[in-house]
Protein backbone atom coordinates (compact mmCIF):
# COMPACT_ATOMS: atom_id res chain seq x y z
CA UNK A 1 96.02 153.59 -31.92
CA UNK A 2 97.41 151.09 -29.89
CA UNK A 3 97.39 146.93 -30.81
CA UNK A 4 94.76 144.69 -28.97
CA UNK A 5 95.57 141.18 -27.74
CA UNK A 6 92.83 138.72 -27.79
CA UNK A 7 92.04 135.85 -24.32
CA UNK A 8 89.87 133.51 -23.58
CA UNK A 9 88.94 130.58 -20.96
CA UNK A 10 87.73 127.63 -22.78
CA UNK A 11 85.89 125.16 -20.62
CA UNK A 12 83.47 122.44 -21.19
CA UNK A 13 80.31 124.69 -20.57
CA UNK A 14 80.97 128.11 -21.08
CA UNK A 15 84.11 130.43 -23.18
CA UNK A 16 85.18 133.76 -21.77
CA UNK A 17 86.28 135.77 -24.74
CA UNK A 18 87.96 139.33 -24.38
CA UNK A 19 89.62 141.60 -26.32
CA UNK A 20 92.06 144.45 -24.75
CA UNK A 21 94.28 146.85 -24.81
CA UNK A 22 97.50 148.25 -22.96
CA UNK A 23 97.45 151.60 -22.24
CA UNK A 24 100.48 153.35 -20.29
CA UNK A 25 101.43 149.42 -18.57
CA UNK A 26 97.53 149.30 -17.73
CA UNK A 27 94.88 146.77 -19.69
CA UNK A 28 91.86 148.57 -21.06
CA UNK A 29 89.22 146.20 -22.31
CA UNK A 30 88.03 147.06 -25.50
CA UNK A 31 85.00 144.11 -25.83
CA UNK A 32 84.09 140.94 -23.86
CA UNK A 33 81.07 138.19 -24.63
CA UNK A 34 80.55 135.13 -23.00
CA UNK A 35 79.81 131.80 -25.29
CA UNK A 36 77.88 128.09 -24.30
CA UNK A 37 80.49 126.16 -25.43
CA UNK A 38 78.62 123.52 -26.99
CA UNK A 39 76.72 126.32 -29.37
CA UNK A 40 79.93 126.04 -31.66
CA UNK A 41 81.20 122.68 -33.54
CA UNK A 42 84.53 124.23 -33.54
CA UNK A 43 86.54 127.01 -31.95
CA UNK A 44 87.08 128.55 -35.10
CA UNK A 45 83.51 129.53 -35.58
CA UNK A 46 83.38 131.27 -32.25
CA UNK A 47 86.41 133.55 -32.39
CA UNK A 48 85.22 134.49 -36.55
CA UNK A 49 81.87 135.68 -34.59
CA UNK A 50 83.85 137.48 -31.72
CA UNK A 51 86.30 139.00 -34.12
CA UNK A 52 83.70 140.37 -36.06
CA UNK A 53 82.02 142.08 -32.44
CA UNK A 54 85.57 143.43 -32.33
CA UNK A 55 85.17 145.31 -34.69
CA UNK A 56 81.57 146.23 -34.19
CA UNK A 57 82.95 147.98 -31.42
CA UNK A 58 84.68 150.07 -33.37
CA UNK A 59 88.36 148.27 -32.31
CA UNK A 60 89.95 148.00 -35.93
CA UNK A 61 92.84 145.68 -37.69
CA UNK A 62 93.73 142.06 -35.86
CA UNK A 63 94.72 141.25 -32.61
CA UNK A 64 98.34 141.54 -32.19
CA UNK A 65 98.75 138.55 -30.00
CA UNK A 66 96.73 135.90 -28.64
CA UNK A 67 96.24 133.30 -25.59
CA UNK A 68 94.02 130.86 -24.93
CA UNK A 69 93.42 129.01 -22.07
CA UNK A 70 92.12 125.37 -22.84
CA UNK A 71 90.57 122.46 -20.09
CA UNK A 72 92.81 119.82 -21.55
CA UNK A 73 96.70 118.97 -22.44
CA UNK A 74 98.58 120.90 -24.50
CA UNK A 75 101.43 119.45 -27.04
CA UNK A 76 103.43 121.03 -29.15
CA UNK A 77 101.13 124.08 -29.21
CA UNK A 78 98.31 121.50 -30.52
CA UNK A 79 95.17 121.02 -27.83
CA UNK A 80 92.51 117.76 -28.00
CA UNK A 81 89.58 119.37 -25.18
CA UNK A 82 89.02 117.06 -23.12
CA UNK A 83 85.22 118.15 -22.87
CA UNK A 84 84.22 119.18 -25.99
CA UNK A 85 85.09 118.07 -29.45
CA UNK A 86 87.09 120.30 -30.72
CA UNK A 87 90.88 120.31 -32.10
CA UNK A 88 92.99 123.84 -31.69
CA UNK A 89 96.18 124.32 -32.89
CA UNK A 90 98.12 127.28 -32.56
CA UNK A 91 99.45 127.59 -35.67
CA UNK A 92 96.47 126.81 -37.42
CA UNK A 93 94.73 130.01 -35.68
CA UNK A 94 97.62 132.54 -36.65
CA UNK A 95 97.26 131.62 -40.13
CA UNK A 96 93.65 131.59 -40.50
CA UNK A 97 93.11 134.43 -38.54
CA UNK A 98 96.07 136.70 -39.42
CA UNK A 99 97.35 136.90 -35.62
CA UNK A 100 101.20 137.72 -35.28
CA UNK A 101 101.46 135.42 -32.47
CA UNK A 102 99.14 132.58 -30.93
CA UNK A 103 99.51 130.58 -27.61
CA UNK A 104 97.31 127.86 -26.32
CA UNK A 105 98.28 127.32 -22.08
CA UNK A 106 96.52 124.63 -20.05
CA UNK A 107 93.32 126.55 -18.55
CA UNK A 108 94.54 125.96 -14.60
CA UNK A 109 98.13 127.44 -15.80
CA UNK A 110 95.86 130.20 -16.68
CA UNK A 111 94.30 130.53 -13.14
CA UNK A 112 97.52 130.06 -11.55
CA UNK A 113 98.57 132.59 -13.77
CA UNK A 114 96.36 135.17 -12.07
CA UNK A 115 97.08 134.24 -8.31
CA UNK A 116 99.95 137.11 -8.45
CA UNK A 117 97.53 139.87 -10.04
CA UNK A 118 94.70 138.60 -7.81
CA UNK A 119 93.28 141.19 -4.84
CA UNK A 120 92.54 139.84 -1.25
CA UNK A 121 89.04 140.58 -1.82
CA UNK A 122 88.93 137.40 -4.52
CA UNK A 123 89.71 135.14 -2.25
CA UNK A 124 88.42 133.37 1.16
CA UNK A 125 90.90 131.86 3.92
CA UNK A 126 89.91 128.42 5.23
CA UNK A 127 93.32 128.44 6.69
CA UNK A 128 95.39 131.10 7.23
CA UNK A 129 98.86 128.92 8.09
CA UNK A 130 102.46 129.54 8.03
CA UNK A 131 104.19 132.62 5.93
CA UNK A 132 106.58 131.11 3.48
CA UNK A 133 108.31 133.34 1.03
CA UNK A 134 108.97 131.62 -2.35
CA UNK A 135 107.61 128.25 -2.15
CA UNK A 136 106.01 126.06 -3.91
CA UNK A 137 101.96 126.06 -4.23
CA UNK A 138 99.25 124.50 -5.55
CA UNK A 139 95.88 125.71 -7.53
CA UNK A 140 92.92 123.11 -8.18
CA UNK A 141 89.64 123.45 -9.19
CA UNK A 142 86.71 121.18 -9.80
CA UNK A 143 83.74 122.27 -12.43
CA UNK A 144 83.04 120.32 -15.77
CA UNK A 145 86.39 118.51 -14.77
CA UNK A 146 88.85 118.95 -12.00
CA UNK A 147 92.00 120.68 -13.08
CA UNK A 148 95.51 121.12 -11.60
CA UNK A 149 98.37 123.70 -12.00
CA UNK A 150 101.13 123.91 -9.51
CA UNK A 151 103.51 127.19 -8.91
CA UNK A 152 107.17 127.28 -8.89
CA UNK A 153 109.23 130.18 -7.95
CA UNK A 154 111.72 131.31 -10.64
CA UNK A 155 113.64 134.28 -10.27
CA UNK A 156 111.49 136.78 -9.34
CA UNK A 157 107.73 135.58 -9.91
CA UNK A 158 105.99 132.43 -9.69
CA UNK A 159 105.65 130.09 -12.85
CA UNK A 160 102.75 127.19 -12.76
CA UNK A 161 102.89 124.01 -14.31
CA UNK A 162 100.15 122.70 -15.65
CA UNK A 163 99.31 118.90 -15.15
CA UNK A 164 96.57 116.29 -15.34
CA UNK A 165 96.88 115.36 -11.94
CA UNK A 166 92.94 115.49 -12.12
CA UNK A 167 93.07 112.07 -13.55
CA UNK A 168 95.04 110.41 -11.06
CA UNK A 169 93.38 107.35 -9.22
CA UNK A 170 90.98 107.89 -6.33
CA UNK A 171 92.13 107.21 -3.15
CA UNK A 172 88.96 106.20 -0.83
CA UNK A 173 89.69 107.21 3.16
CA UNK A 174 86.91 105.30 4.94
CA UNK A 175 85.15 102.48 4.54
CA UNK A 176 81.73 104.58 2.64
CA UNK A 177 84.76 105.65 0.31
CA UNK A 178 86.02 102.44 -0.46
CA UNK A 179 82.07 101.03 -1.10
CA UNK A 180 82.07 104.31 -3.62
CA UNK A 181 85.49 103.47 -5.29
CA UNK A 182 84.00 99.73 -6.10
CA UNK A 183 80.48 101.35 -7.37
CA UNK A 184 82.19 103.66 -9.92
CA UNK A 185 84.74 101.04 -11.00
CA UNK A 186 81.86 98.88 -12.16
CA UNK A 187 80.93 101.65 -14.46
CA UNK A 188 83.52 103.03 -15.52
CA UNK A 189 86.60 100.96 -14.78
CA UNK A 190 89.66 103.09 -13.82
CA UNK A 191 87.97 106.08 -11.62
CA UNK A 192 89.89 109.14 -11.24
CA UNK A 193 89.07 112.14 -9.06
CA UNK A 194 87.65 114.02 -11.52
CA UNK A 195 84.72 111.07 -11.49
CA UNK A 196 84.06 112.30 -8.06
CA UNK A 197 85.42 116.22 -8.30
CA UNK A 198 83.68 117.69 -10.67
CA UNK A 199 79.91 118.81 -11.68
CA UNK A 200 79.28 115.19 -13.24
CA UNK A 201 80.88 113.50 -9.86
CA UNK A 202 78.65 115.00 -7.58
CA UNK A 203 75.94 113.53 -9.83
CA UNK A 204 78.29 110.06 -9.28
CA UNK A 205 78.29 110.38 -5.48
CA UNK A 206 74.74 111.04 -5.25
CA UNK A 207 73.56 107.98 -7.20
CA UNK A 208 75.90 105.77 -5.12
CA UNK A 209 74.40 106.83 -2.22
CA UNK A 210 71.02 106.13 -4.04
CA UNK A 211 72.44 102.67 -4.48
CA UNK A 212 74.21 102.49 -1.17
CA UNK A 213 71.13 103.29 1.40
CA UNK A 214 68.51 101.13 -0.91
CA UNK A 215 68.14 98.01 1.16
CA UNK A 216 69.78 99.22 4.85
CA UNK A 217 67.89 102.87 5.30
CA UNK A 218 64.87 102.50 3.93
CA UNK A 219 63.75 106.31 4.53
CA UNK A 220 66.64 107.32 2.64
CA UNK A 221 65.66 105.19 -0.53
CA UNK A 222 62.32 106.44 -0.50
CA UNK A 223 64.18 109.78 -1.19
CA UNK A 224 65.49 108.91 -4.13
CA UNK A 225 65.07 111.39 -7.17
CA UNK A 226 66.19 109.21 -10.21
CA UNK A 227 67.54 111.18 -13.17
CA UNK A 228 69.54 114.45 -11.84
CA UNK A 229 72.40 116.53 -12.34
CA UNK A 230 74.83 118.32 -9.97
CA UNK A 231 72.66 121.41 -10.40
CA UNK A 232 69.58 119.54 -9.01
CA UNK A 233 71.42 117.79 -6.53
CA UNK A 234 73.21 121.22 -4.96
CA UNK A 235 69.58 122.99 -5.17
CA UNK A 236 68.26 120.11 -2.95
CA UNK A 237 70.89 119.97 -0.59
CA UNK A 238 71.13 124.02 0.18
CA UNK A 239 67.72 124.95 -0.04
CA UNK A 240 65.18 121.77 0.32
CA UNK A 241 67.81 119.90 2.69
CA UNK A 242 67.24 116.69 1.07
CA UNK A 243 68.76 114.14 2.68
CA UNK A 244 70.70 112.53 0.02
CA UNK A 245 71.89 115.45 -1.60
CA UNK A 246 72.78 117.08 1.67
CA UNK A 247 74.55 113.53 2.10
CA UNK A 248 76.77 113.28 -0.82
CA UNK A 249 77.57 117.40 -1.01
CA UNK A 250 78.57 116.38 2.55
CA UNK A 251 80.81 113.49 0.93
CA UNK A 252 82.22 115.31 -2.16
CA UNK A 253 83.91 118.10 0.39
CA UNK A 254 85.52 115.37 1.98
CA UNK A 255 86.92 113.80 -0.76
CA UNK A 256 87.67 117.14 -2.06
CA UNK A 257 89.51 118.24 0.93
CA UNK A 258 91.51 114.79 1.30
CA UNK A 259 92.10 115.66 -2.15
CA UNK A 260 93.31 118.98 -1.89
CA UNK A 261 95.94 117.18 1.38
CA UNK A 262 97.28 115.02 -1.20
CA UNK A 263 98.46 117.86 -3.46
CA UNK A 264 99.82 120.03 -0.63
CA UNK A 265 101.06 117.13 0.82
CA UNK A 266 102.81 115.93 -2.40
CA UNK A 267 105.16 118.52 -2.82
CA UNK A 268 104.74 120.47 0.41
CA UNK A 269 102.81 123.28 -1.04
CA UNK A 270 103.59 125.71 1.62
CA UNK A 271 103.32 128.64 -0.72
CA UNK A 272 99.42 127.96 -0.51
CA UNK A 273 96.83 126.08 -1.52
CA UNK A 274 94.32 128.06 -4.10
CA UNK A 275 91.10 126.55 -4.78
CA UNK A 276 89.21 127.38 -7.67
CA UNK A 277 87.02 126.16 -10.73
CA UNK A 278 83.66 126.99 -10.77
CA UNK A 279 81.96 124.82 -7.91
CA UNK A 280 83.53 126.24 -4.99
CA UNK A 281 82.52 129.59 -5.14
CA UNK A 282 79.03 128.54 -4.91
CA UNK A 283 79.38 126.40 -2.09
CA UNK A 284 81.69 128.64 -0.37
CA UNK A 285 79.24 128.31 2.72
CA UNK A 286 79.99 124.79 2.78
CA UNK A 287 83.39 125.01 2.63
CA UNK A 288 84.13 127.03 5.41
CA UNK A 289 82.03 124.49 7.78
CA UNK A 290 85.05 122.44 8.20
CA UNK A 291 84.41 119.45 7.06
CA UNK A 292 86.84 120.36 3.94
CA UNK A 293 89.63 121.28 6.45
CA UNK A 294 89.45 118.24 8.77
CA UNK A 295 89.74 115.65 6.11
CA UNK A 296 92.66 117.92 4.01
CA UNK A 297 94.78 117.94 7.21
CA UNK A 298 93.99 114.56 7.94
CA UNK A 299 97.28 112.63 6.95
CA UNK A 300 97.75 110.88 10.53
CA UNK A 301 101.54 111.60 11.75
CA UNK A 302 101.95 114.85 9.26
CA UNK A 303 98.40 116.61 10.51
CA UNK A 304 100.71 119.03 12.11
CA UNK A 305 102.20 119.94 9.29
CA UNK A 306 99.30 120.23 7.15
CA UNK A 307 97.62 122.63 9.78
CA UNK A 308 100.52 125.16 8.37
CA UNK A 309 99.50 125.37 4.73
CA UNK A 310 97.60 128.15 4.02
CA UNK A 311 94.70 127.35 2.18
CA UNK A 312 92.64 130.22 -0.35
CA UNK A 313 89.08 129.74 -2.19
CA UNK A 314 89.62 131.77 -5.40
CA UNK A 315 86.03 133.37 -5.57
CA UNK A 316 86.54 135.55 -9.18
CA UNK A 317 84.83 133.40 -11.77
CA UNK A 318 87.22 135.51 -14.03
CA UNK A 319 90.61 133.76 -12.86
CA UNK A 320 91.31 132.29 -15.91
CA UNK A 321 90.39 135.19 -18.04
CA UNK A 322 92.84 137.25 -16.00
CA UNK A 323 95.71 134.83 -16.88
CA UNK A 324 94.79 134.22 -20.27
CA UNK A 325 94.78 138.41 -20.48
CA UNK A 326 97.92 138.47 -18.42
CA UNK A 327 99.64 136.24 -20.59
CA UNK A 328 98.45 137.85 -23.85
CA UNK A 329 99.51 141.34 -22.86
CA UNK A 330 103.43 139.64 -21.71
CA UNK A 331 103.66 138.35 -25.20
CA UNK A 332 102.35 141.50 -27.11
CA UNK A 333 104.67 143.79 -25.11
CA UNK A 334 107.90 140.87 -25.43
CA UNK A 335 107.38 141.95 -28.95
CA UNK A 336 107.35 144.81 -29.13
């Protein structure tokens, strides 16, 4: 029989749990449940109940090697989630669970992980730009936060490095953006992107705009919803074209685009530009308007440049999975 290896993506809503085998260089899953990550108080707890569907399945003995892919930083094999409240450690899970070998990764070092094994078909062009063997790229994502990985060539094969470049300081780029940047800074004090980029920042853009249009546009504040979340707002703007929601999902792929530029821009990602996490896909429709393009190549004198990037949406919800698997089944067969 041959060994499984055990992956997951851990994010602040749901957890993506597999177990697999390799077979002949190929990766057979074996068993696969989804989890709300909030149903668990700790990690532990979840992988005990998936282990034991493991088995169910008739898959016997324990998982050879292990990765997890975790929406927070990472140090010395030791993870705090930035989302949830829970505490992994690497070397706590080996022991308790009597897995060889255990290896927490950054969860957008997971999805930049799976760029190389992706297929065409995951992925929509909002700019097809230069060909560039062999350099550098970029992979963000915005969902229950906004996450960063960037990819480095080594040798043969790309490596990402993951970062927290999601908390870096907004950078407004009109004069709305700038009334938006003092509005959040009120209530929160330092405002990153991922107050803006993420499920809970759309909420933050649309009750600014709430705020914003109360006294000067009248037939906008009458609009106003109250209490909402980014599900609410997106259903409004798509499919009851509410004027405020249409408004700030108008305004979030902006500052998601200019966003995006900055990256690129950064360390001239010409390798490409993968966008990912699990808001675009949905508003892939939206994406490919333009408005996203416009304001990522609009860095005044180096526009030109930035009209050469290619630029991907990553539409498999599974990306991090894939890496997570990836990266399990490199470690099981390094050991062997």
């Amino acid at each position: 029989m041959n060994e499984y290896f055990v992956s997951a993506d851990i994010g602040g809503t749901k957890v993506l749990l597999q177990a697999a085998e390799a077979t002949g260089g190929c990766m057979q899953v074996r068993y696969e449940r989804r989890y709300p990550s909030r149903d668990y108080p700790d990690f532990s707890d979840m992988l005990r109940d998936f282990l034991d569907g493991v088995a169910m399945a008739g898959v016997a003995g324990n998982p050879a090697s292990a990765c997890f892919a975790v929406a927070g930083p990472i140090t010395q094999q030791r993870a705090v989630l930035t989302n949830l409240p829970w505490v992994m450690d690497s070397a706590v899970i080996e022991k308790e669970f009597s897995i060889p070998a255990v290896k927490l990764i950054n969860d957008f070092k997971a999805v930049a992980l799976s760029i190389q094994i992706l297929s065409p078909s995951d992925l929509v062009t909002l700019q097809a730009g230069g060909t560039y063997d062999n350099e550098m790229g970029v992979v963000l994502g915005a969902g229950t936060g906004m996450g960063v990985a960037w990819l480095i060539w080594q040798g043969d094969r790309y490596i990402p490095l993951p970062s927290e470049a999601g908390h870096v300081d907004f950078a407004p780029t009109d004069e709305l953006q700038d009334h938006l940047l003092q509005y959040l800074r009120k209530k929160f004090g330092h405002v990153s992107v991922e107050r803006l980029l993420s499920g809970p920042g759309l909420t933050n853009i649309f009750e600014f705009l709430e705020f914003h249009h109360r006294n000067d546009s009248p037939e906008l504040a009458q609009a106003s919803l109250g209490d909402t979340d980014a599900a609410r707002v997106a259903d409004l703007a798509f499919n009851h074209k509410h004027p405020l929601a249409v408004k700030a999902m108008d305004l979030f792929i902006e500052i998601y685009g200019a966003y995006a530029g900055n990256l690129a821009l950064s360390t001239l990602s010409r390798g490409g530009v993968y966008v990912a996490g699990g808001i675009a896909p949905k508003i892939i429709d939206k994406l490919e308007e333009g408005g996203f393009m416009k304001a990522f190549c609009d860095k005044g004198r180096f526009s030109a440049l930035m009209s050469e990037i290619p630029v991907h949406v990553v539409m498999n919800p599974r990306a991090g999975l894939l890496g997570a698997a990836y990266e399990a089944q490199r470690m099981l067969l390094k050991n062997d």
